[in-house]
Protein backbone atom coordinates (compact mmCIF):
# COMPACT_ATOMS: atom_id res chain seq x y z
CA UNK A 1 199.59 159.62 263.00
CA UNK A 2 202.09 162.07 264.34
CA UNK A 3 204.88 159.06 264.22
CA UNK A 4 204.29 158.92 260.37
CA UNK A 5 203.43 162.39 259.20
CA UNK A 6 207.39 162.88 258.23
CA UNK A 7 207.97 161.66 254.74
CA UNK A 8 211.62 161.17 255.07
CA UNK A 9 210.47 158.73 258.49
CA UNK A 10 207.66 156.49 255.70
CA UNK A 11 210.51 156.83 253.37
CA UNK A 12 212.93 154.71 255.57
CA UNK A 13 210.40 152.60 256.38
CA UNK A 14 209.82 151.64 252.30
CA UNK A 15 213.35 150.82 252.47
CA UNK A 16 213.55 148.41 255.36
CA UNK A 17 210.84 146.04 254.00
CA UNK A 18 212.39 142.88 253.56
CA UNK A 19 211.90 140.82 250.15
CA UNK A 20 208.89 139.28 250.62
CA UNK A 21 209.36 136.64 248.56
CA UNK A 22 206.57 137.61 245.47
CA UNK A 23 207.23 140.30 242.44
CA UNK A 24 207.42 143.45 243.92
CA UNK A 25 205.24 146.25 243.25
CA UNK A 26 206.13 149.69 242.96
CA UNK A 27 202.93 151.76 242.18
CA UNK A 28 199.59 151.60 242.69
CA UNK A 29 198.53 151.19 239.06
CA UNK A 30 198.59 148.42 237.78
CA UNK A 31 201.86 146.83 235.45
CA UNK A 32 199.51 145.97 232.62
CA UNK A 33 198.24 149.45 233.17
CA UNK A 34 198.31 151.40 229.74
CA UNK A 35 199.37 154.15 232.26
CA UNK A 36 201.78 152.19 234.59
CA UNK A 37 205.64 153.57 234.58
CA UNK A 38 208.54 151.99 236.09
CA UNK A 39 210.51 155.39 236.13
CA UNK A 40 208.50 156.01 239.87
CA UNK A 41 210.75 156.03 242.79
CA UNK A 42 211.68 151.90 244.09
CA UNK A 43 211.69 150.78 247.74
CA UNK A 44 213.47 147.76 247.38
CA UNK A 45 215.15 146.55 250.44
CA UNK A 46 217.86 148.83 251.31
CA UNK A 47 218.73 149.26 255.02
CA UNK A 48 221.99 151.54 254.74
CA UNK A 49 219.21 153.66 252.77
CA UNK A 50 216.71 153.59 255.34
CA UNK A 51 219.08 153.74 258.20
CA UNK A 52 220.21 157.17 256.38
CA UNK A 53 216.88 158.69 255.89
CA UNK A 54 216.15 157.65 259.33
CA UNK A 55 219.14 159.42 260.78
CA UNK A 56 218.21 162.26 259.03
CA UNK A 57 214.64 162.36 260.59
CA UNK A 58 213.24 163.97 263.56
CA UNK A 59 211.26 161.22 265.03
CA UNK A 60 214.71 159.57 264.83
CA UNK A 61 215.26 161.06 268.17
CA UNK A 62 212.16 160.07 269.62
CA UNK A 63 210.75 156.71 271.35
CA UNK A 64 208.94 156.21 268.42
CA UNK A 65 207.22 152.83 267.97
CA UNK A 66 204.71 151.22 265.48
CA UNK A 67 202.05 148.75 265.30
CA UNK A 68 201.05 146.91 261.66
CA UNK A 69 197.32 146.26 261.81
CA UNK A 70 196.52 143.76 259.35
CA UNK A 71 194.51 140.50 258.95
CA UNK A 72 195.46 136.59 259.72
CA UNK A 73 196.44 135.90 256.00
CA UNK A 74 199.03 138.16 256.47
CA UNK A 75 200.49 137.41 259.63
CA UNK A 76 204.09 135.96 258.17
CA UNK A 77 204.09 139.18 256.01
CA UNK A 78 203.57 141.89 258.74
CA UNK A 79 205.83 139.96 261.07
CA UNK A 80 208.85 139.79 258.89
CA UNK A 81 207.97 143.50 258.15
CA UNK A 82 207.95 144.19 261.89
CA UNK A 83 211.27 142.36 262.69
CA UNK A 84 213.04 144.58 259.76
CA UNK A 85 211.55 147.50 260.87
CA UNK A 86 212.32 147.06 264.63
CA UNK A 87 215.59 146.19 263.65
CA UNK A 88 215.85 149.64 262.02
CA UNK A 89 215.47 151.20 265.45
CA UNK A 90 211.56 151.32 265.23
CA UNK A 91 209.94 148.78 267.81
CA UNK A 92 207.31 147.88 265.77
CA UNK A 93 204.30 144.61 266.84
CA UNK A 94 201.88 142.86 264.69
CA UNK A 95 198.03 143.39 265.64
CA UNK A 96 195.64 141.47 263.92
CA UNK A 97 191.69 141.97 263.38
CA UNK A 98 188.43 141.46 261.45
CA UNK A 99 187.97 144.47 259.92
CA UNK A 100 189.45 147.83 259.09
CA UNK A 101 189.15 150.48 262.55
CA UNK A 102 191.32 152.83 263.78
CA UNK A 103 195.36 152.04 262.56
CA UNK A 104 198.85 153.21 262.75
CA UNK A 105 200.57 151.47 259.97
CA UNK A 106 197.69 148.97 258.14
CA UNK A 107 198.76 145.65 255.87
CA UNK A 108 196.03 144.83 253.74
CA UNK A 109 195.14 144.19 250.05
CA UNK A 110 193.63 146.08 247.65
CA UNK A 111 192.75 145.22 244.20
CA UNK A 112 194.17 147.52 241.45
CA UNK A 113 191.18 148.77 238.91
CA UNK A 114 191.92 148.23 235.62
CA UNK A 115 191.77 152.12 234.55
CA UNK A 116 194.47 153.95 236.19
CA UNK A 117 191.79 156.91 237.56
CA UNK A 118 192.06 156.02 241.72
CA UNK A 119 190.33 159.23 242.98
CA UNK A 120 188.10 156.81 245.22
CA UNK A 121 191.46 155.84 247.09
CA UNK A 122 193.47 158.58 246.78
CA UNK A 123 191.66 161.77 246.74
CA UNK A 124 191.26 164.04 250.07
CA UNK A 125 187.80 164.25 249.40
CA UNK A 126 187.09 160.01 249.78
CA UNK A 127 187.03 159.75 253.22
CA UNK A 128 185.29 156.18 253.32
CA UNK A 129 187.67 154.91 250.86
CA UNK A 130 190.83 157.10 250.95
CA UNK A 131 192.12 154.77 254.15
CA UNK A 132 195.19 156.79 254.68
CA UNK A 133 193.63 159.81 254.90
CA UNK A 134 195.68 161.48 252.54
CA UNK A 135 195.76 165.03 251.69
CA UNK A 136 197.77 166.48 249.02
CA UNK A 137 196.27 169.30 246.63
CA UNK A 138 198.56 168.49 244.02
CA UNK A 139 197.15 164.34 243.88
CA UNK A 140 193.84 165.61 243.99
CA UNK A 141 194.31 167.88 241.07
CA UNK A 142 195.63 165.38 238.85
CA UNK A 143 192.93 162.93 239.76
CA UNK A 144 190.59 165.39 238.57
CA UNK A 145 192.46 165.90 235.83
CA UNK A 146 192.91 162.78 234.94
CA UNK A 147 189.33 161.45 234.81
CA UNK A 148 188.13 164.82 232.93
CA UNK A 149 190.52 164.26 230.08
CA UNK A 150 189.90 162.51 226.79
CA UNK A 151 192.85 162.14 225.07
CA UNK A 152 195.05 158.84 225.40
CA UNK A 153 198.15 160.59 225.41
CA UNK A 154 197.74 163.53 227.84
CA UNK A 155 195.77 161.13 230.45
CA UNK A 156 198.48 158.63 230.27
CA UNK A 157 201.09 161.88 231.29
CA UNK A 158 198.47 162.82 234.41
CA UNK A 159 198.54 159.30 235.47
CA UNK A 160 202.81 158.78 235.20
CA UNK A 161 202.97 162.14 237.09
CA UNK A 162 199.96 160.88 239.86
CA UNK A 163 202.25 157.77 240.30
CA UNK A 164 205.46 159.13 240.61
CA UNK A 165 204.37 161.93 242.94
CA UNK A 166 202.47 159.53 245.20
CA UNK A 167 205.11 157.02 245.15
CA UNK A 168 207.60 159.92 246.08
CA UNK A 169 205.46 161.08 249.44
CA UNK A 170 205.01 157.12 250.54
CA UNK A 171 201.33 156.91 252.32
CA UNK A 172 201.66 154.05 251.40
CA UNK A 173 204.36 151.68 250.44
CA UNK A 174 203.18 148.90 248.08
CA UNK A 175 204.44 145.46 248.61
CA UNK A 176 203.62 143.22 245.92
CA UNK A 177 201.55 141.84 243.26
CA UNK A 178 199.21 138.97 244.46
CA UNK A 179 199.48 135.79 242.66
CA UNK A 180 196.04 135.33 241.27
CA UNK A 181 194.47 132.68 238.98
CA UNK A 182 191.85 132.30 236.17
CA UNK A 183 189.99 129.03 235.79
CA UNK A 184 188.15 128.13 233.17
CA UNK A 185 186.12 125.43 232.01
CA UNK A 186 187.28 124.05 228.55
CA UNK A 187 184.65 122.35 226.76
């Protein structure tokens, strides 16, 4: 989307989502992730921040305006999302739907694999399940990278520098870790 294709724009729009109310997350691997780092850049709710990097970006100028495709359980979310974000000086509405078409901004969930290696999502080659439709030759090389190599130590570098570099361009700004539970059946 033309609207979103300036990273300093995605950027200020990371830093006008409200707190949400759950733990935040800040990468797309996992924080019991052998490979997870918190050293990646944060989005926590900062307007002065966003209204700076908005100021500073050329759709600033423009009539731009966003709609947040997502589905009904997450209606509250995208709305209080919307209301930040039009706030911010983007008129942004709340679409909802059944399944995953054609979007400008998309709220959805995702579950987080346990092994850091995300070339399905992430790499430009994925188009079925790279939903952003992200292209950047430097991601891709590190996701091959990262699933060719063997040892612990160098894969676990790959993956820090995957998530800090993708967290840096924002395709997408991750919200939160879903409260999920385990039951078992105790004999």
């Amino acid at each position: 989307d033309q609207v979103l294709s300036e990273k300093g724009f995605r950027q200020a729009l990371g830093f006008a989502i409200p707190d949400l109310g759950f733990e935040r997350a800040y990468s797309s691997i996992s924080k019991t992730s052998w490979a997870y780092t918190d050293t990646v850049k944060k989005y926590d709710f900062d307007i002065n921040q966003a209204k700076k990097l908005m100021a500073n970006a050329k759709i600033a100028s423009e009539s731009a305006s966003l709609t947040i495709t997502t589905f009904s359980q997450y209606i509250d979310i995208a709305q209080k999302i919307a209301t930040s974000w039009t706030n911010l000086g983007v008129p942004t509405n709340v679409q909802v739907v059944n399944q995953i078409g054609q979007f400008q901004v998309l709220l959805s969930a995702q579950s987080i694999p346990p092994d850091p290696d995300q070339y399905p999502l992430w790499h430009s080659t994925q188009s079925q399940t790279n939903l952003t439709g992200y292209v950047n030759v430097k991601i891709d090389k590190l996701l091959e990278d990262g699933r060719k190599e063997l040892d612990h130590n160098t894969r676990k570098k790959i993956y820090i520098d995957f998530a800090k570099r993708l967290v840096e361009d924002a395709p997408a700004i991750f919200l939160y870790y879903p409260t999920t539970y385990t039951v078992t059946r105790v004999k």
